[in-house]
Protein backbone atom coordinates (compact mmCIF):
# COMPACT_ATOMS: atom_id res chain seq x y z
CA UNK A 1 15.74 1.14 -12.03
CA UNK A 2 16.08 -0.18 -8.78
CA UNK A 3 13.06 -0.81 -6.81
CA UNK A 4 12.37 -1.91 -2.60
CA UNK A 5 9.03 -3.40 -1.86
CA UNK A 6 8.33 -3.83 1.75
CA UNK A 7 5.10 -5.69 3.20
CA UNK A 8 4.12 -6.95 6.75
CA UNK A 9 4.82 -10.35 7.68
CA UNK A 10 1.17 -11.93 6.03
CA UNK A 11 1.36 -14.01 3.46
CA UNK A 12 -2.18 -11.78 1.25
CA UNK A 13 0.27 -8.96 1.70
CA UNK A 14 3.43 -10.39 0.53
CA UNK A 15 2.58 -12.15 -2.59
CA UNK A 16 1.39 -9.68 -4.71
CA UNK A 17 4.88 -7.95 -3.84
CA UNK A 18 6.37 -11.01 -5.26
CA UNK A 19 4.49 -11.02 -8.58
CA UNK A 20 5.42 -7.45 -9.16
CA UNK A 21 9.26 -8.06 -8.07
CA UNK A 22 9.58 -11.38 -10.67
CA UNK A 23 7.97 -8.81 -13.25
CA UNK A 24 10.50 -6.09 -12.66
CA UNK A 25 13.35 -8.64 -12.57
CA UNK A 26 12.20 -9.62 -15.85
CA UNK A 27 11.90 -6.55 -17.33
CA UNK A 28 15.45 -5.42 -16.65
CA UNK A 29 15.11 -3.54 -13.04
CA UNK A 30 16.78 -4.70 -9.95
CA UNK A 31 13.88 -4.99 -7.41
CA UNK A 32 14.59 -6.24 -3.52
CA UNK A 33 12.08 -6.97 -1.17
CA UNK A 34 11.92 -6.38 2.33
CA UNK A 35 9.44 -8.27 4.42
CA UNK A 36 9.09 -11.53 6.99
CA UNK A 37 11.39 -14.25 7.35
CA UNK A 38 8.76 -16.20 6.57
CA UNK A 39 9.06 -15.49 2.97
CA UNK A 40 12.59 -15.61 2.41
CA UNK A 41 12.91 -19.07 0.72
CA UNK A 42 10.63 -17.79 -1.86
CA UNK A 43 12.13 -14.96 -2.71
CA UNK A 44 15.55 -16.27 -2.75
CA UNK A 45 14.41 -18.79 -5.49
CA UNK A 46 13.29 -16.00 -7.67
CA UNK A 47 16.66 -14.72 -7.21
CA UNK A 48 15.57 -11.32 -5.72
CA UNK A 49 17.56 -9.54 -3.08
CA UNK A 50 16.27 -9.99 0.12
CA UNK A 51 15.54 -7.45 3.38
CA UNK A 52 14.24 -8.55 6.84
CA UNK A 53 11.69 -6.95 9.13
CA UNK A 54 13.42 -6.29 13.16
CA UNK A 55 12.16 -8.60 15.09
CA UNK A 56 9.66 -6.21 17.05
CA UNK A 57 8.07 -5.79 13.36
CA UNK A 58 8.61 -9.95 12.21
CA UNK A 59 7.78 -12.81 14.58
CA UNK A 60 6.35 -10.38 17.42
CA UNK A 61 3.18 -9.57 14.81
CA UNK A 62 3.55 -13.43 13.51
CA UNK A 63 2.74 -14.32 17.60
CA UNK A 64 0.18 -11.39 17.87
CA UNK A 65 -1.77 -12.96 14.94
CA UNK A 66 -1.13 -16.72 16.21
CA UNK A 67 -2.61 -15.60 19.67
CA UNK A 68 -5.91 -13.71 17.88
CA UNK A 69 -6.79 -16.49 15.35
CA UNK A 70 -6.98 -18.71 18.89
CA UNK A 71 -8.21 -16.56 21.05
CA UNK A 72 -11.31 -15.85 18.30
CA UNK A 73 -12.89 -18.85 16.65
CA UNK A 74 -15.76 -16.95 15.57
CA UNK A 75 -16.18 -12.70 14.48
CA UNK A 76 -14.23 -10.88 17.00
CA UNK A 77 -16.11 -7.99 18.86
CA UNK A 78 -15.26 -3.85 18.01
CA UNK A 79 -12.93 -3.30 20.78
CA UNK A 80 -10.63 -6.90 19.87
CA UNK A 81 -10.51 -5.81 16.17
CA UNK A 82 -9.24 -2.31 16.97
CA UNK A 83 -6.49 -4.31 19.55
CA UNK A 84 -5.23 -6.16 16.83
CA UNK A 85 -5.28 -3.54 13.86
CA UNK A 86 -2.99 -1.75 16.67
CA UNK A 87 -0.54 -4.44 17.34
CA UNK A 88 -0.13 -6.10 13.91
CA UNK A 89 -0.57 -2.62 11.53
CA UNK A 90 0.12 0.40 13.90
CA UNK A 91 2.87 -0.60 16.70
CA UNK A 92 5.70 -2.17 14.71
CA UNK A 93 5.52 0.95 12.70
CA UNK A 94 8.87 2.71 14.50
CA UNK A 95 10.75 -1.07 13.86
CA UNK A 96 9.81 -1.20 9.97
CA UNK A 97 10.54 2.51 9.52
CA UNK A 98 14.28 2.35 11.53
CA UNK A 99 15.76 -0.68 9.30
CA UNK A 100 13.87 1.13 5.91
CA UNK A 101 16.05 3.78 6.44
CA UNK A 102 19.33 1.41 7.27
CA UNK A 103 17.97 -0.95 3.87
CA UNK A 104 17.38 2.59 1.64
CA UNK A 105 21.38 3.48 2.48
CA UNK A 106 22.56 0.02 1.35
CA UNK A 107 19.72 -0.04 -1.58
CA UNK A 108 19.17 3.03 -3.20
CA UNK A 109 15.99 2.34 -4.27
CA UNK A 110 14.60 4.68 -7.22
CA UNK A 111 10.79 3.35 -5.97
CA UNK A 112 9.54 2.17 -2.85
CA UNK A 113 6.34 0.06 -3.26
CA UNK A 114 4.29 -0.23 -0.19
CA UNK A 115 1.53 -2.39 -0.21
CA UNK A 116 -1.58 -1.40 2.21
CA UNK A 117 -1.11 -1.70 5.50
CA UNK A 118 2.89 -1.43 5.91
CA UNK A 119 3.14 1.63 8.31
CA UNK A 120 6.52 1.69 8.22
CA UNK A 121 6.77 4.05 5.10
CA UNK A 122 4.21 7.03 6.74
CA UNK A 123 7.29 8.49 8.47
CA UNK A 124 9.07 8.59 5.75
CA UNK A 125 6.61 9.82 3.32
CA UNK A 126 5.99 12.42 6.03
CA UNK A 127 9.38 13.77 5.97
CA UNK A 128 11.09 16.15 3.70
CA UNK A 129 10.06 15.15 0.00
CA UNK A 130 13.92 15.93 -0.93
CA UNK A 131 15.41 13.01 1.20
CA UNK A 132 13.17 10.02 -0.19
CA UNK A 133 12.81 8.17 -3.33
CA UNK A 134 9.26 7.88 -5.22
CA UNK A 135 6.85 6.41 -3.23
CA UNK A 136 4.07 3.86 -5.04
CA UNK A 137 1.01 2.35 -2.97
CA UNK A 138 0.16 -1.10 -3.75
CA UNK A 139 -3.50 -1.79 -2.96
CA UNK A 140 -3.61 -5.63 -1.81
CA UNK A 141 -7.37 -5.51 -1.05
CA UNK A 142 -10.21 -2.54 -1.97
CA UNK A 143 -8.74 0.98 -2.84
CA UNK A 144 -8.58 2.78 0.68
CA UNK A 145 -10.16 6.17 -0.72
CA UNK A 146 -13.44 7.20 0.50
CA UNK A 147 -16.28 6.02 -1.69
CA UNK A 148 -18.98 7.63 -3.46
CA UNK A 149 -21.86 6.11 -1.73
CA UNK A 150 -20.10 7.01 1.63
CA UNK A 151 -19.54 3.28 2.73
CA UNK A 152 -16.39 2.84 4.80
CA UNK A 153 -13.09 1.05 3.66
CA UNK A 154 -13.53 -2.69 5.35
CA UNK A 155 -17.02 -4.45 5.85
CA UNK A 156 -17.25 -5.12 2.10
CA UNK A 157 -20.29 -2.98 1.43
CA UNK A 158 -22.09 -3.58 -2.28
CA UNK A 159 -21.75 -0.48 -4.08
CA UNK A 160 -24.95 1.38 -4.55
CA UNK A 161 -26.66 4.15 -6.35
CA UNK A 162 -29.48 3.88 -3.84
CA UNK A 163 -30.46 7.49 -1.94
CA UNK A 164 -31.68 5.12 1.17
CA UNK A 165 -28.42 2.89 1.15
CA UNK A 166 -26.59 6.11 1.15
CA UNK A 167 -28.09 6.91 4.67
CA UNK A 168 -27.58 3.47 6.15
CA UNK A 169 -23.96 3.52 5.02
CA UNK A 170 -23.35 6.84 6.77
CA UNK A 171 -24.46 5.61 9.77
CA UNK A 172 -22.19 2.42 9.19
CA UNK A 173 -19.58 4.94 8.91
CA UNK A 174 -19.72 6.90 11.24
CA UNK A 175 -19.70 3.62 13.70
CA UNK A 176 -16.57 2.43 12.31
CA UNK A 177 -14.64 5.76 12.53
CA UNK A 178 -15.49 5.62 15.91
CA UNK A 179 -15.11 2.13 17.09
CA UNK A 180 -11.92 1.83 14.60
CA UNK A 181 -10.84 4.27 11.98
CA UNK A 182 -10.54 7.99 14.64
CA UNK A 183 -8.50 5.59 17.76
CA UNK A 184 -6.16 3.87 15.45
CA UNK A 185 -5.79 7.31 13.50
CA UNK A 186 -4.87 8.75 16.93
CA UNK A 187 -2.50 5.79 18.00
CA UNK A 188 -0.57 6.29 14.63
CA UNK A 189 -0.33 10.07 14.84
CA UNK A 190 0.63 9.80 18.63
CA UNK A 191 3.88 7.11 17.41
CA UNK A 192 4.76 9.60 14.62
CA UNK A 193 4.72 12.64 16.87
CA UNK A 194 7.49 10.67 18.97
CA UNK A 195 9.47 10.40 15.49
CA UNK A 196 8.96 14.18 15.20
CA UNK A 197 6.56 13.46 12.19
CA UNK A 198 3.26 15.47 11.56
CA UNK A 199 -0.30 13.53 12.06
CA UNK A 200 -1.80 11.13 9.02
CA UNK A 201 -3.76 13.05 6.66
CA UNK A 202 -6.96 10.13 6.84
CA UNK A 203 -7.33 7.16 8.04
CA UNK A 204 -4.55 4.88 8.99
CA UNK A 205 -5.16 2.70 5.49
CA UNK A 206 -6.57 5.55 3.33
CA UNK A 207 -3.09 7.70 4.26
CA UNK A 208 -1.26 4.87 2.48
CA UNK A 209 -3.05 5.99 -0.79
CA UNK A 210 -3.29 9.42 0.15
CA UNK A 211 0.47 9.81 0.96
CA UNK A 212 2.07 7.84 -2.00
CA UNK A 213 3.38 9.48 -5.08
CA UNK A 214 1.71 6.52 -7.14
CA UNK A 215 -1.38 4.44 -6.79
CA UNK A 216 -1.36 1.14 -8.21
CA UNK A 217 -4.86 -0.44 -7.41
CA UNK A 218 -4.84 -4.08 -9.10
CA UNK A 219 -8.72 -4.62 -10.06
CA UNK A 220 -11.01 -5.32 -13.40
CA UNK A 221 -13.28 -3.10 -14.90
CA UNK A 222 -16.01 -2.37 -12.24
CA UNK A 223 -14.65 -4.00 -9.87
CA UNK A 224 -13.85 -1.16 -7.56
CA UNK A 225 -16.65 1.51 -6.15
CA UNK A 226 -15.95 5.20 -7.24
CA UNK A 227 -13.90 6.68 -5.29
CA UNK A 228 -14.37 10.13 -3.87
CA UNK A 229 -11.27 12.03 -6.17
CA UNK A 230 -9.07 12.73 -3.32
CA UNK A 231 -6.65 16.08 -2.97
CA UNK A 232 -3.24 14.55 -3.27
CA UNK A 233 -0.17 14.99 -5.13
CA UNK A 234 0.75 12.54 -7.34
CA UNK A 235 2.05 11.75 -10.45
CA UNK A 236 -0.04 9.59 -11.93
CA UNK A 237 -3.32 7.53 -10.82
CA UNK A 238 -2.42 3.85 -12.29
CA UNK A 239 -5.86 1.73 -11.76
CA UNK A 240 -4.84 -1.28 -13.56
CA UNK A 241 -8.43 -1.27 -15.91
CA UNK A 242 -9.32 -1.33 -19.59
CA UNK A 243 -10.15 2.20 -19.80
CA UNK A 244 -6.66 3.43 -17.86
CA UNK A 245 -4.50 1.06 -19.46
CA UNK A 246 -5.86 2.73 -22.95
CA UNK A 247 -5.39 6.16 -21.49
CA UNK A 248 -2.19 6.05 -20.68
CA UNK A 249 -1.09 4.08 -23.92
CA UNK A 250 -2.47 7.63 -25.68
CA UNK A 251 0.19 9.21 -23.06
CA UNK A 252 3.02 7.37 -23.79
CA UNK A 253 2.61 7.98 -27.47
CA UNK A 254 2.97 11.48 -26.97
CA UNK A 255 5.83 11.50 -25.26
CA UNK A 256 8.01 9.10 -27.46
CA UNK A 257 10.64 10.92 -29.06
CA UNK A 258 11.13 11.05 -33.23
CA UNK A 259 12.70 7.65 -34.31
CA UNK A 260 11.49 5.14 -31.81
CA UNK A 261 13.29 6.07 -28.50
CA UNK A 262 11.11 6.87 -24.82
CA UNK A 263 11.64 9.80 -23.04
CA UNK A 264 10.51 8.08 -19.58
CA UNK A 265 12.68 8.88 -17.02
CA UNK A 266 13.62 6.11 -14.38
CA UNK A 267 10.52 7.17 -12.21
CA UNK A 268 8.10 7.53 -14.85
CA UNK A 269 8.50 3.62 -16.17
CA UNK A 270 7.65 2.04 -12.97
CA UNK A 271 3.61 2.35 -13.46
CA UNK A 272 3.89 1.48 -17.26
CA UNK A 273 5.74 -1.02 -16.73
CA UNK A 274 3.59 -3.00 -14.11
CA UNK A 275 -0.03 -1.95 -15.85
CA UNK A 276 1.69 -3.85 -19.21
CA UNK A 277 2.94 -6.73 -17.22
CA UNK A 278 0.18 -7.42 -14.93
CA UNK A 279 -2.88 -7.50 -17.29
CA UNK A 280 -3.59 -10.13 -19.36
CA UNK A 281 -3.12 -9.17 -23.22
């Protein structure tokens, strides 16, 4: 199976893409990344093919973050926040999503594994369903589905069971959709409509779930809040936790064939393969 992984040019959202490419390339599968330049020494070594970002989507976003680190020593304000989520997540969307389509016709990836906040894939997950390979999100930080006790995806709210937290969250909410989550929403779906693509479905970060065929969500058992159960099409929910990793063991005994052979097709190993590999026996 041949598998593209694509993250922005930050080193929390490349690495995990690493771990999971050395896994597949172990396994048997052909996996290529395409990310920074940063990165390409490292994933060289491993001996994985490597992809770059355009420029507009590499070192412009390196010098965007260079510029905000300096520019804010301490916690940046509301408006500064929603500037940079812009330039670094949003903007270089276009660039990532131009040379994806050029790397897909010299890779013919069987999987494309996003991780987060790599934009680059909405326009293609957007278009016709027919002329794209299976899409799996890779959560690098807290599942991006709304929550249960209504807290919003980014200040790092406890999870509660509390009636009067559930209040003070919604108002915590409702200030980040409006400082945040509804302008860069509006940003994105603005770019897209220039790429003749529809609007986002959420958020900017909760489309990347909501839009993926697969959900890979790297996290121990209660570790992530409950999530609100989304409507989505997908094939299969993979939260990498005791209780889903036995689950879908139960599955996969099902489906094996008399005499000891699988009847996964190439799409269907790519979860199974990464829940075995990535938690510890």
């Amino acid at each position: 199976m041949k598998v593209l992984l694509a993250s922005i040019p930050a080193t929390g959202h490349f690495s995990p893409l690493l771990v999971i490419a050395r896994i597949l390339k172990k396994a048997g599968h052909e996996p290529a990344i395409y990310t920074s330049q940063l990165f390409r020494d490292k994933i060289e070594a491993a001996g994985i093919p490597y992809f770059p970002l355009p420029e507009e989507a590499d070192q412009a976003v390196l010098d965007e973050i260079a510029s905000f680190l300096k520019r804010n020593r301490r916690a940046p304000g509301p408006e500064e926040m929603l500037s940079i989520f812009k330039t670094v997540f949003v903007a270089p969307m276009p660039f990532q999503f131009r040379r994806l389509q050029a790397v897909l016709r010299e890779f013919q990836a069987d999987v494309v594994v996003h991780e987060t906040c790599f934009c680059g894939v909405f326009p293609l997950l957007l278009g016709p369903r027919s002329e794209r390979p299976l899409s799996a999100y890779l959560g690098i930080s807290a599942l991006s589905l709304p929550r249960e006790d209504g807290a919003p995806w980014g200040p790092g709210l406890i999870p509660t069971t509390d009636p009067a937290k559930w209040k003070e969250y919604a108002r915590i909410a409702e200030e980040v959709n409006e400082q945040r989550d509804l302008p860069l929403k509006q940003y994105a779906d603005r770019m897209l409509a220039d790429l003749g693509r529809p609007g986002l479905p959420g958020g900017v970060f909760e489309s990347a779930a909501l839009l993926a065929d697969i959900i890979l969500q790297p996290c121990g058992p209660s570790f992530e809040p409950r999530c609100v159960s989304p409507r989505r099409r997908c094939t299969l929910l993979a939260h990498l936790c005791w209780k889903a990793r036995e689950r879908c063991r139960r599955d996969w005994k099902k489906r094996k064939k008399p005499g000891g052979k699988w009847s996964w097709s190439a799409r269907e190993r790519l979860p199974t393969t990464i829940l075995e590999s990535c938690w510890p026996r």
